[in-house]
C-alpha atoms as a PDB file:
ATOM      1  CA  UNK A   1       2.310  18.202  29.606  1.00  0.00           C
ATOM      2  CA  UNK A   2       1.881  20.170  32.669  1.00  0.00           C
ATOM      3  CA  UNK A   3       0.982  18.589  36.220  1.00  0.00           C
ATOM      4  CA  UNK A   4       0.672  19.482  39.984  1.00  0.00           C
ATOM      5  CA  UNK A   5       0.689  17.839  43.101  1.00  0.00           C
ATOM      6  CA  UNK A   6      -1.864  19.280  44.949  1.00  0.00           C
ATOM      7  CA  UNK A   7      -1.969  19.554  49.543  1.00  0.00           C
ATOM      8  CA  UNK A   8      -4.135  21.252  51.417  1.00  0.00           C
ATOM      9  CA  UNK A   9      -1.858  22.274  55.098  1.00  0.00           C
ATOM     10  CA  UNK A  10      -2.260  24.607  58.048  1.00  0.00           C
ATOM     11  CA  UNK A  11       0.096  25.632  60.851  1.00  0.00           C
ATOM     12  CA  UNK A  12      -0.536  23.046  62.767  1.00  0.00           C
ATOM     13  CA  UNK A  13       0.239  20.694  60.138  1.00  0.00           C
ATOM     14  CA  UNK A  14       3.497  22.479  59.000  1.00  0.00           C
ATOM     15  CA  UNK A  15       5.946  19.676  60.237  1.00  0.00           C
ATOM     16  CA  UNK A  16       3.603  17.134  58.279  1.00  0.00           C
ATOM     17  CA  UNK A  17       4.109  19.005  54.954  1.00  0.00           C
ATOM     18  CA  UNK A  18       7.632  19.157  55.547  1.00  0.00           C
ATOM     19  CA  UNK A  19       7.666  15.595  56.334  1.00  0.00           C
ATOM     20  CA  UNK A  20       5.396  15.227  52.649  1.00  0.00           C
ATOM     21  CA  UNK A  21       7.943  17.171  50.948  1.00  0.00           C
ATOM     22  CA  UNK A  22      10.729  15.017  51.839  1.00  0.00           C
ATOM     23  CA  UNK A  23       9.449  11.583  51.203  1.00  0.00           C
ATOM     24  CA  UNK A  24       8.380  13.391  47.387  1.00  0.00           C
ATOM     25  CA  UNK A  25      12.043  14.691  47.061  1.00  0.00           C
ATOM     26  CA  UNK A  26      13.241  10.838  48.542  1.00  0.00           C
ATOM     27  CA  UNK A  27      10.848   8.414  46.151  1.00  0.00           C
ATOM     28  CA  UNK A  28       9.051  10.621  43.700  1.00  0.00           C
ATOM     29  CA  UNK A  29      11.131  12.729  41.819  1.00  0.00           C
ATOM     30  CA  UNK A  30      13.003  10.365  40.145  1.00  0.00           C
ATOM     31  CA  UNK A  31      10.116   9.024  38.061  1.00  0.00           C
ATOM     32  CA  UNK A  32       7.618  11.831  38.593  1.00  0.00           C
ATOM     33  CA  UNK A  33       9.552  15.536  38.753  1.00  0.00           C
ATOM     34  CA  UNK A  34       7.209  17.378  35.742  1.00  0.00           C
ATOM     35  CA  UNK A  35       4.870  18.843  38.127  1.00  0.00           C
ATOM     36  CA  UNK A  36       4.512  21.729  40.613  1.00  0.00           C
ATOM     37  CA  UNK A  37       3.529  21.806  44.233  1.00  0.00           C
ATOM     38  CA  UNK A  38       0.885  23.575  45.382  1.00  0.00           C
ATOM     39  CA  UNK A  39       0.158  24.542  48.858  1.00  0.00           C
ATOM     40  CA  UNK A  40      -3.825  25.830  49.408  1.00  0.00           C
ATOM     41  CA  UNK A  41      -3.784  27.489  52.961  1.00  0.00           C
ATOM     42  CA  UNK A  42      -5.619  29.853  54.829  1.00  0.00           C
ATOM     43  CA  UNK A  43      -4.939  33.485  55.407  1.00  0.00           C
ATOM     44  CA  UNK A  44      -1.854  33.327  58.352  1.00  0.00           C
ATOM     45  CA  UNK A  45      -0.060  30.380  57.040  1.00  0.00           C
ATOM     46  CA  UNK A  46       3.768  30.654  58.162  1.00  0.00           C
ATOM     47  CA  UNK A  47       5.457  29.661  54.628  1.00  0.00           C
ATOM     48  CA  UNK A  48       8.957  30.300  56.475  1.00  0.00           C
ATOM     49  CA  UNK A  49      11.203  27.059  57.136  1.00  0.00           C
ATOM     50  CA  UNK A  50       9.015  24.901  54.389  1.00  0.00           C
ATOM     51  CA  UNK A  51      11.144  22.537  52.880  1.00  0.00           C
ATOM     52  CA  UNK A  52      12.858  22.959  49.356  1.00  0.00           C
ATOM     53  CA  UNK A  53      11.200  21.061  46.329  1.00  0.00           C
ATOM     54  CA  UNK A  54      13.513  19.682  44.240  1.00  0.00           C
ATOM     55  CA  UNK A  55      11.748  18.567  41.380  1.00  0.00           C
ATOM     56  CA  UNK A  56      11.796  20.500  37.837  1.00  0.00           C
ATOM     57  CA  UNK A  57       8.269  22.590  38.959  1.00  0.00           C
ATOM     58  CA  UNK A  58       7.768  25.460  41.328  1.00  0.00           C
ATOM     59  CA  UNK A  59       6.502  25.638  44.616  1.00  0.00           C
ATOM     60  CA  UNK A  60       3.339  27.550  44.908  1.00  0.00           C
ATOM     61  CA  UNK A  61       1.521  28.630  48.059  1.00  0.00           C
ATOM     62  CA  UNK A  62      -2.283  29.083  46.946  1.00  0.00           C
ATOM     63  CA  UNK A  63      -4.686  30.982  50.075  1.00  0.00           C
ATOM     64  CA  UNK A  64      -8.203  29.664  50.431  1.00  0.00           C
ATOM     65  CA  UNK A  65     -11.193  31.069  52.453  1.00  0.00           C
ATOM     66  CA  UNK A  66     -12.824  28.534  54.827  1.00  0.00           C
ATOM     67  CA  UNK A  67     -15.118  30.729  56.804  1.00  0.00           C
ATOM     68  CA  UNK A  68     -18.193  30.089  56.936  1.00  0.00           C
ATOM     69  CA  UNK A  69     -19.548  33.501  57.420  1.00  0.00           C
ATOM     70  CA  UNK A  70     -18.886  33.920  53.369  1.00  0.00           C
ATOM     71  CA  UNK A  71     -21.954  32.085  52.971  1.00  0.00           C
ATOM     72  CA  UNK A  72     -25.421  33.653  53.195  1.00  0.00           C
ATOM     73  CA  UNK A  73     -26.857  33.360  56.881  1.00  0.00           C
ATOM     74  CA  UNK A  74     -29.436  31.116  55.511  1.00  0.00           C
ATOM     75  CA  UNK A  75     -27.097  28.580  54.909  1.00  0.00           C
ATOM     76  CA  UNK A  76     -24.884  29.229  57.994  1.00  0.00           C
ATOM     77  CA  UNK A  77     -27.602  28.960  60.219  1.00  0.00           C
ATOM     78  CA  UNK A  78     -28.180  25.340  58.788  1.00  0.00           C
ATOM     79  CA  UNK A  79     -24.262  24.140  59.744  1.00  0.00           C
ATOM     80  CA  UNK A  80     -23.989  22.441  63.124  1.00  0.00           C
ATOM     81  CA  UNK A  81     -20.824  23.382  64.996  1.00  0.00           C
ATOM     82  CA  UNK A  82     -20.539  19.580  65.082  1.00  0.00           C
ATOM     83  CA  UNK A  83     -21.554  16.749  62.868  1.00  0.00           C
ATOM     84  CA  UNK A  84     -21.031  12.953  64.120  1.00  0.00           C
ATOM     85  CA  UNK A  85     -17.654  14.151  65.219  1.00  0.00           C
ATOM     86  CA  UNK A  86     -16.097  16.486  62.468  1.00  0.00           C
ATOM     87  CA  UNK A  87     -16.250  19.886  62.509  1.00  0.00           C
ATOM     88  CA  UNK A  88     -16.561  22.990  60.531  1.00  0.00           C
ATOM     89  CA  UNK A  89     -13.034  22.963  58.661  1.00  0.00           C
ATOM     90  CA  UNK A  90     -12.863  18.945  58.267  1.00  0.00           C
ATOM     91  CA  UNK A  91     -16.666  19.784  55.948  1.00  0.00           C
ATOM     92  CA  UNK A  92     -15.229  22.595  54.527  1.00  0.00           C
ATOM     93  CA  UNK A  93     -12.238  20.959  53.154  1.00  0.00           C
ATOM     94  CA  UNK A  94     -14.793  17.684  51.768  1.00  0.00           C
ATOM     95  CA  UNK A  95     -16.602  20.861  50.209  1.00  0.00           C
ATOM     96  CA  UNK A  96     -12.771  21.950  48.576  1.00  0.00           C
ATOM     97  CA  UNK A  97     -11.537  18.566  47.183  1.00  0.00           C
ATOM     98  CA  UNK A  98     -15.408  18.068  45.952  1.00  0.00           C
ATOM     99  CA  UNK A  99     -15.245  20.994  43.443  1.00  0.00           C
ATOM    100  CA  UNK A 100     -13.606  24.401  44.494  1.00  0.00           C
ATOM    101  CA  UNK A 101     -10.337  22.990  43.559  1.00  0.00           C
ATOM    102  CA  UNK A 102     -11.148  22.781  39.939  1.00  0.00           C
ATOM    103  CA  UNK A 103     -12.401  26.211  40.442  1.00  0.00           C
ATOM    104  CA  UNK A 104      -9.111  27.172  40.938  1.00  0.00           C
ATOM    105  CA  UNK A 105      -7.426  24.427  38.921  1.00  0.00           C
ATOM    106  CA  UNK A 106      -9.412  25.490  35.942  1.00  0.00           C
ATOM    107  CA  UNK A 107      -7.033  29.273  36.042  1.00  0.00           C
ATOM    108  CA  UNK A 108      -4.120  27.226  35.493  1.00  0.00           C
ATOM    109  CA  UNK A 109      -2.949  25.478  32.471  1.00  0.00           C
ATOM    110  CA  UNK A 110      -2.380  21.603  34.236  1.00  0.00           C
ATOM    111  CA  UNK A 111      -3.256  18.498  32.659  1.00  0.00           C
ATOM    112  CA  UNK A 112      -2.953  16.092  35.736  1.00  0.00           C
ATOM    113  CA  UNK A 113      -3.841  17.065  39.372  1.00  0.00           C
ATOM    114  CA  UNK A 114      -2.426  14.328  42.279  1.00  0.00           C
ATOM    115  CA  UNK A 115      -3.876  14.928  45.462  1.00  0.00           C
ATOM    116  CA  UNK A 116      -2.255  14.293  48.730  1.00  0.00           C
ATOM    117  CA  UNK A 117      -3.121  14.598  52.234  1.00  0.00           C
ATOM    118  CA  UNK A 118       0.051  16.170  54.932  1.00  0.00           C
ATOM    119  CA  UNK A 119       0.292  13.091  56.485  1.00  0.00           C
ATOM    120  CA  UNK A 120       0.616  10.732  52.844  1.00  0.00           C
ATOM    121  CA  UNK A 121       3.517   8.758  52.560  1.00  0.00           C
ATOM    122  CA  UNK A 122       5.738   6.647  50.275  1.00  0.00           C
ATOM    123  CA  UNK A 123       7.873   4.135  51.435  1.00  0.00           C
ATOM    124  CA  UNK A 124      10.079   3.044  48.606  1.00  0.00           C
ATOM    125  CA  UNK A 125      11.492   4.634  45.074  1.00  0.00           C
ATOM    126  CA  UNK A 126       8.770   5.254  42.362  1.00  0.00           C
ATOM    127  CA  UNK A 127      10.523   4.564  39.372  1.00  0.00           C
ATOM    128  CA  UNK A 128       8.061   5.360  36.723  1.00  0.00           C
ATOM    129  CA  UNK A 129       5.929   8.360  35.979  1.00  0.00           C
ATOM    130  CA  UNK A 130       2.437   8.462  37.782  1.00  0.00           C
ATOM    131  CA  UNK A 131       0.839  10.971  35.549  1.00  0.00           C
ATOM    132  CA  UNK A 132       2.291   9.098  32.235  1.00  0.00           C
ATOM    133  CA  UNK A 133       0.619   6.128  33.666  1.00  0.00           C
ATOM    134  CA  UNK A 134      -2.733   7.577  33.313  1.00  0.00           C
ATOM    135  CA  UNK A 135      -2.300   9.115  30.455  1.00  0.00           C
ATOM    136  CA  UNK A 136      -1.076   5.784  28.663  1.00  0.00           C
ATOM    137  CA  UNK A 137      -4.095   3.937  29.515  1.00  0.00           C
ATOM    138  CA  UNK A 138      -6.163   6.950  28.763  1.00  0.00           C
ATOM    139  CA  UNK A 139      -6.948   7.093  31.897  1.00  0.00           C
ATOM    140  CA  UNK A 140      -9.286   9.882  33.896  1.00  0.00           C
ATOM    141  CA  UNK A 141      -9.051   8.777  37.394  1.00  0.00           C
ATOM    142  CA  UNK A 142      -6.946   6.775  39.327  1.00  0.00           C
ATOM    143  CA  UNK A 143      -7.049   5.388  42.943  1.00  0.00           C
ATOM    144  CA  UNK A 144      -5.198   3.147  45.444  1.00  0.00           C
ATOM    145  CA  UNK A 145      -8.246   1.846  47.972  1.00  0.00           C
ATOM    146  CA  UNK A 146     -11.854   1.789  47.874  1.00  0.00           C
ATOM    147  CA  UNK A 147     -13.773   1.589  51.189  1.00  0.00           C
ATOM    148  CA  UNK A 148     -17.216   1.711  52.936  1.00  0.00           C
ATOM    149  CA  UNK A 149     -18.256   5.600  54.323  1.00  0.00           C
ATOM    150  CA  UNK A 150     -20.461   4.975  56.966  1.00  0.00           C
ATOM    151  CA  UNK A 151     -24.055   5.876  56.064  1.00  0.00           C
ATOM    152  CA  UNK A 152     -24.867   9.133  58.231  1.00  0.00           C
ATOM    153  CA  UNK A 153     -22.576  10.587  55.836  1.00  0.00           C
ATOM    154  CA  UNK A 154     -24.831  10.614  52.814  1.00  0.00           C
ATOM    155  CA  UNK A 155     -27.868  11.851  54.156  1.00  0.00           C
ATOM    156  CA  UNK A 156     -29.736  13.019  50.927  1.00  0.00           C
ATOM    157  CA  UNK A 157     -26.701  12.311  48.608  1.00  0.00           C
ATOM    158  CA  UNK A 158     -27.959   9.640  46.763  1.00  0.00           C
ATOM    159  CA  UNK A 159     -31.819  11.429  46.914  1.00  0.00           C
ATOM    160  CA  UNK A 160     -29.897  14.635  45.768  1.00  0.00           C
ATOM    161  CA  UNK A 161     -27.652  12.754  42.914  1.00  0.00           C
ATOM    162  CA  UNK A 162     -30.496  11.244  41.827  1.00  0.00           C
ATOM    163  CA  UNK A 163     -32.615  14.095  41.189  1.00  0.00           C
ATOM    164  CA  UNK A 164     -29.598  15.938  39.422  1.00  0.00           C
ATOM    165  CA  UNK A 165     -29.254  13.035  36.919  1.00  0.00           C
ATOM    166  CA  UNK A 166     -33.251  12.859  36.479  1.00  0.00           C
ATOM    167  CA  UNK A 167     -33.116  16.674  35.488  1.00  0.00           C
ATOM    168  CA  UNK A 168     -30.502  16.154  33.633  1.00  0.00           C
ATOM    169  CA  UNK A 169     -29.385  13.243  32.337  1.00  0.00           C
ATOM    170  CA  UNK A 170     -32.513  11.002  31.464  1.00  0.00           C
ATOM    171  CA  UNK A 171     -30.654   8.311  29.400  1.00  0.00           C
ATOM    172  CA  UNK A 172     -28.821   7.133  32.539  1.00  0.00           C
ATOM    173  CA  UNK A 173     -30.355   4.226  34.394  1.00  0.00           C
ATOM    174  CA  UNK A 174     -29.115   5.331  37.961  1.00  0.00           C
ATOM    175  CA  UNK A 175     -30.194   3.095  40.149  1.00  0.00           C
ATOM    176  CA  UNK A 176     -28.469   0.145  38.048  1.00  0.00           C
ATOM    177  CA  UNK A 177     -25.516   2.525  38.585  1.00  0.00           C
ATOM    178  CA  UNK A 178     -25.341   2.757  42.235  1.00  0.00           C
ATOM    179  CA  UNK A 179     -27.031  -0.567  43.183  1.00  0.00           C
ATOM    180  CA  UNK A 180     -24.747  -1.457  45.772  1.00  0.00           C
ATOM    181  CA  UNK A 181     -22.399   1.164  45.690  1.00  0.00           C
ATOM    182  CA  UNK A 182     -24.561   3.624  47.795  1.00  0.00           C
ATOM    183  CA  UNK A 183     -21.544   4.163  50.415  1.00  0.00           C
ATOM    184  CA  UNK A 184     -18.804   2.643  48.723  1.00  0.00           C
ATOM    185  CA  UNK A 185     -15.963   5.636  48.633  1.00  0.00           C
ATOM    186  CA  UNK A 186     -12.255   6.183  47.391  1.00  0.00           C
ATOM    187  CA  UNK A 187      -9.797   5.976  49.754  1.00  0.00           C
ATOM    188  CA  UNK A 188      -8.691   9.857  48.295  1.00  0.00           C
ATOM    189  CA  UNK A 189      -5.966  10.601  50.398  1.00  0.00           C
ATOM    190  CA  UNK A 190      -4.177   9.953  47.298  1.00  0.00           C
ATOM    191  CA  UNK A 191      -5.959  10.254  43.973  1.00  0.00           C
ATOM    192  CA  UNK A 192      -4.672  11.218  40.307  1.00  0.00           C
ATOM    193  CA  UNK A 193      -7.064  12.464  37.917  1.00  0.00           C
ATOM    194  CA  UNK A 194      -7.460  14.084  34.363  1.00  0.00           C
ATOM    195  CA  UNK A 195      -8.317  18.285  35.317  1.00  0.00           C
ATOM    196  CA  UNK A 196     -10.276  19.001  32.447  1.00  0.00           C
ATOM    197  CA  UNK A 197     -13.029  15.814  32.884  1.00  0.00           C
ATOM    198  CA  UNK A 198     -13.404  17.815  36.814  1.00  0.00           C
ATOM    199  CA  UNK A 199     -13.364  21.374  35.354  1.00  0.00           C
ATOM    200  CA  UNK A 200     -16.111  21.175  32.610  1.00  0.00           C
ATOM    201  CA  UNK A 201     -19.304  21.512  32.691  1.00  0.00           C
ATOM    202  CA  UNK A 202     -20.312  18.288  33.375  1.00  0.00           C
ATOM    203  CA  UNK A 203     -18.773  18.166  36.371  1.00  0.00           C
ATOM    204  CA  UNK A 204     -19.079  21.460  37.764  1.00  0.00           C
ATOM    205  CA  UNK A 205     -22.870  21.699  37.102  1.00  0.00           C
ATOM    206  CA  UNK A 206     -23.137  18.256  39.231  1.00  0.00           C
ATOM    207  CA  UNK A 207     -20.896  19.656  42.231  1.00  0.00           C
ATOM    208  CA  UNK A 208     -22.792  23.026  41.769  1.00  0.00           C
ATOM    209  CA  UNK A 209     -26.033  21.332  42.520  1.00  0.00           C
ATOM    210  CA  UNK A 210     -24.868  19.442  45.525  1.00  0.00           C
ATOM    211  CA  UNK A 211     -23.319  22.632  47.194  1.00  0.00           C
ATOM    212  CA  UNK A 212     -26.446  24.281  46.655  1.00  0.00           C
ATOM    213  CA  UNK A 213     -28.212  21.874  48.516  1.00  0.00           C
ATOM    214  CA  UNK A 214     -25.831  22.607  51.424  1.00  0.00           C
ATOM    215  CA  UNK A 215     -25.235  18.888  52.262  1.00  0.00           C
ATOM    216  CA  UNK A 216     -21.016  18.994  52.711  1.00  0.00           C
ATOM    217  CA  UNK A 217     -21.494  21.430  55.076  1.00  0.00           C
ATOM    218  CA  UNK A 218     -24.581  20.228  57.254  1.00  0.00           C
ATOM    219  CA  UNK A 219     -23.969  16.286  56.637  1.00  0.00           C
ATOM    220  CA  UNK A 220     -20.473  16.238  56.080  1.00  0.00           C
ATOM    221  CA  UNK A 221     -21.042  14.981  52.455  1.00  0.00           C
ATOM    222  CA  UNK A 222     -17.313  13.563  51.725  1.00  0.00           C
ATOM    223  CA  UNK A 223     -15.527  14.733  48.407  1.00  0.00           C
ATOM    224  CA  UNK A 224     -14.402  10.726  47.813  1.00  0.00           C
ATOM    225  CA  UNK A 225     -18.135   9.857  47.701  1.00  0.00           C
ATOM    226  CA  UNK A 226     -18.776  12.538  45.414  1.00  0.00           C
ATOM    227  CA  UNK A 227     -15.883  11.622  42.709  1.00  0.00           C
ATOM    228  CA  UNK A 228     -17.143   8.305  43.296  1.00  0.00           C
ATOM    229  CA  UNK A 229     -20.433   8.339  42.242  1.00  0.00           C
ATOM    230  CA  UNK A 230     -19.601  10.865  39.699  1.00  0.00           C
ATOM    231  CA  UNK A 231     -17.163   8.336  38.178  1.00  0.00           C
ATOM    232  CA  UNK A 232     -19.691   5.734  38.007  1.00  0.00           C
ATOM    233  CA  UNK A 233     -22.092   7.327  36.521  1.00  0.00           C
ATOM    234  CA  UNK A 234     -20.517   9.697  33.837  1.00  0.00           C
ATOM    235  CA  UNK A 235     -16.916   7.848  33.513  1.00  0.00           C
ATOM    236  CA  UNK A 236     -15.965   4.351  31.407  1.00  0.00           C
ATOM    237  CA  UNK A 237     -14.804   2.145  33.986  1.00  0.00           C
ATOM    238  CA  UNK A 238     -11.924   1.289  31.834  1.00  0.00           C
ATOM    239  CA  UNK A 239     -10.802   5.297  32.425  1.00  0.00           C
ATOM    240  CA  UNK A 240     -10.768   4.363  36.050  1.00  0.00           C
ATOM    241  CA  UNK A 241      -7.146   2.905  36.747  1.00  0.00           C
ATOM    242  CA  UNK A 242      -5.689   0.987  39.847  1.00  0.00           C
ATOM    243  CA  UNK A 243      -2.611   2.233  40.828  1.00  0.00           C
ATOM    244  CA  UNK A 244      -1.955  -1.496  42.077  1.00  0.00           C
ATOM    245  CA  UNK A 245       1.522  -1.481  42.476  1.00  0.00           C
ATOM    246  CA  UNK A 246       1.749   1.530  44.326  1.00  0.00           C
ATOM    247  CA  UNK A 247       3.969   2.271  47.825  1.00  0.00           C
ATOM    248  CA  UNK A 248       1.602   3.826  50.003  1.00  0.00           C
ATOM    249  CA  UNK A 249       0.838   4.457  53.315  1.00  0.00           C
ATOM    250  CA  UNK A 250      -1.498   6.351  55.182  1.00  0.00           C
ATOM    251  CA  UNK A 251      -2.615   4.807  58.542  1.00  0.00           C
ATOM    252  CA  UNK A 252      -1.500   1.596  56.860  1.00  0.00           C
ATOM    253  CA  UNK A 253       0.128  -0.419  53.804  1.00  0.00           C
ATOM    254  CA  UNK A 254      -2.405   0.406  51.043  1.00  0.00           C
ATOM    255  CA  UNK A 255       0.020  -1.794  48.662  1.00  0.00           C
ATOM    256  CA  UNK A 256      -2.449  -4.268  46.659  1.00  0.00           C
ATOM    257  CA  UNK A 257      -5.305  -3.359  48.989  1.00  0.00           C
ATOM    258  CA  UNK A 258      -7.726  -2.400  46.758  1.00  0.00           C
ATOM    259  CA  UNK A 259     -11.111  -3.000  49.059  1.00  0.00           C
ATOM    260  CA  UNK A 260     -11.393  -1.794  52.838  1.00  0.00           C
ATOM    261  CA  UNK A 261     -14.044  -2.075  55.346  1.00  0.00           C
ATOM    262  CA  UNK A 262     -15.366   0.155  58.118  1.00  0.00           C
ATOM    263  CA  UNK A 263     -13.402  -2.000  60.598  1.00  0.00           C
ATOM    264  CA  UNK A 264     -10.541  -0.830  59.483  1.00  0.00           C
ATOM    265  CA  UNK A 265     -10.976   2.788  60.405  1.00  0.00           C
END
C-alpha cells in the first residue's frame, strides 16, 4: 500500500510548512511513516531551507497553475476580483481540492491521499496508522468536524447537483439526500480518503460538471461542500469514518468535536 500526504503552500506560507513538517516528523511518523509528501506550488516557489521529512516516503514538490487567464475569456470575464471576501487564489484552490487533485493523483500509483492545510497541527503522538484505519473499516472517507458554510457560498450548487444527478443518476431520490444538509460541510483542513472512489468516473464526471458551470470560481463553491454532498449521495455512510479520537488543531481543539456552527468561525 502506497499513500501521500498531500499540502498545498506558497512563499508566504513557507515557515507554516516547515512548521507542518515538524509536528508530522514529532507525532506522525511513528504510527503513520508509509506515505510521501507532496508539496503542489506555483511556478517561483523557493524549495530551499524546507525542512527534512523523515518518514520512509519521499518528498515531492508538485507545480500547479492558478491563473486564471488559462481559462477561456468567457469564463474569466464571469470571476469577480472579489467574492464575499475571498479572492481569486482562495477559489482557485476550492476549485484544486474539489477535483484537479485527483487529476493529478490519478498519474500516481497511491491508495490513500490525507490532506492538510500549512497551518494543520497535531498536538500529541499518533500511535496508530491513519490510513490502516480506513482501510480496516473499509472505509472511503474520513473526517474530524462537520460544520455549517454559510449560504452565499452555494449559489446554484444544490440547483447544479441536482440537475447532474437528474441527468444522470435517476434512481437517486436527492432531495431525501440533502434534506437538511444543504450547507452542512467538512471541516477539510484535514481529510483522509480512498484515491480511486475520487479518480473514477463517477466522481470526475460530477466535479467536471460543476467546473463547467463555473461556480468555484464566481461563487466560491467550497471543495468540503462538494465531497460532502458527493459522499452523501454516491457513498454508504458506513464508508464514511470519524476520526474521533484524533489530536487536532486548527484554529481550535477539533478533539471529539464532531459538529460546529457558524459562530464558531
Amino acid at each position: 500500500m502506497k499513500n501521500c500526504v498531500v499540502v498545498l503552500a506558497n512563499n508566504s506560507r513557507r515557515n507554516e510548512l516547515n512548521n507542518l513538517i515538524k509536528v508530522l516528523n514529532l507525532y506522525i511518523i511513528e504510527g503513520t511513516d508509509d506515505f510521501d509528501l507532496i508539496i503542489f506550488h506555483e511556478k517561483n516557489f523557493i524549495k530551499d531551507e524546507i525542512n527534512d521529512f523523515l518518514g520512509k516516503g519521499e518528498l515531492l514538490f508538485h507545480q500547479i497553475n492558478f491563473d486564471i487567464n488559462q481559462f477561456d475569456s468567457y469564463k474569466t470575464n464571469e470571476i469577480p476580483l472579489i467574492h464575499h471576501g475571498y479572492g481569486i487564489g482562495y477559489r482557485m484552490m476550492c476549485r484544486f481540492f474539489a477535483g484537479e487533485v485527483f487529476k493529478i493523483l490519478k498519474q500516481y500509483n497511491y491508495d490513500y491521499m490525507m490532506r492538510l492545510d500549512t497551518d494543520s497541527s497535531f498536538y500529541d503522538q499518533i500511535k496508530y496508522n491513519l490510513f490502516d484505519k480506513l482501510k480496516i473499516k473499509n472505509g472511503i472517507y474520513g473526517y474530524v468536524s462537520i460544520h455549517n458554510d454559510a449560504v452565499e457560498f452555494s449559489n446554484e450548487l444544490i440547483l447544479n447537483i441536482h440537475e447532474y444527478v437528474q441527468n444522470k443518476h435517476t434512481n437517486i431520490n436527492f432531495y431525501k439526500v440533502v434534506k437538511n444538509q444543504f450547507n452542512l460541510v467538512y471541516y477539510n483542513n484535514f481529510e483522509i480518503l480512498k484515491i480511486s472512489e475520487y479518480t473514477n468516473e463517477n466522481y470526475l464526471s460530477f466535479y467536471e460538471y460543476l467546473d463547467s458551470k463555473n461556480g468555484f470560481l464566481k461563487y466560491r463553491w467550497g471543495d468540503h461542500a462538494v465531497r460532502f454532498l458527493y459522499n452523501n449521495l454516491f457513498i454508504k455512510q458506513e464508508q464514511i469514518i470519524y476520526y474521533n479520537d484524533l489530536p487536532y488543531f486548527h484554529h481550535f481543539d477539533l478533539k471529539n468535536r464532531p459538529f460546529i456552527l457558524n459562530n464558531y468561525f
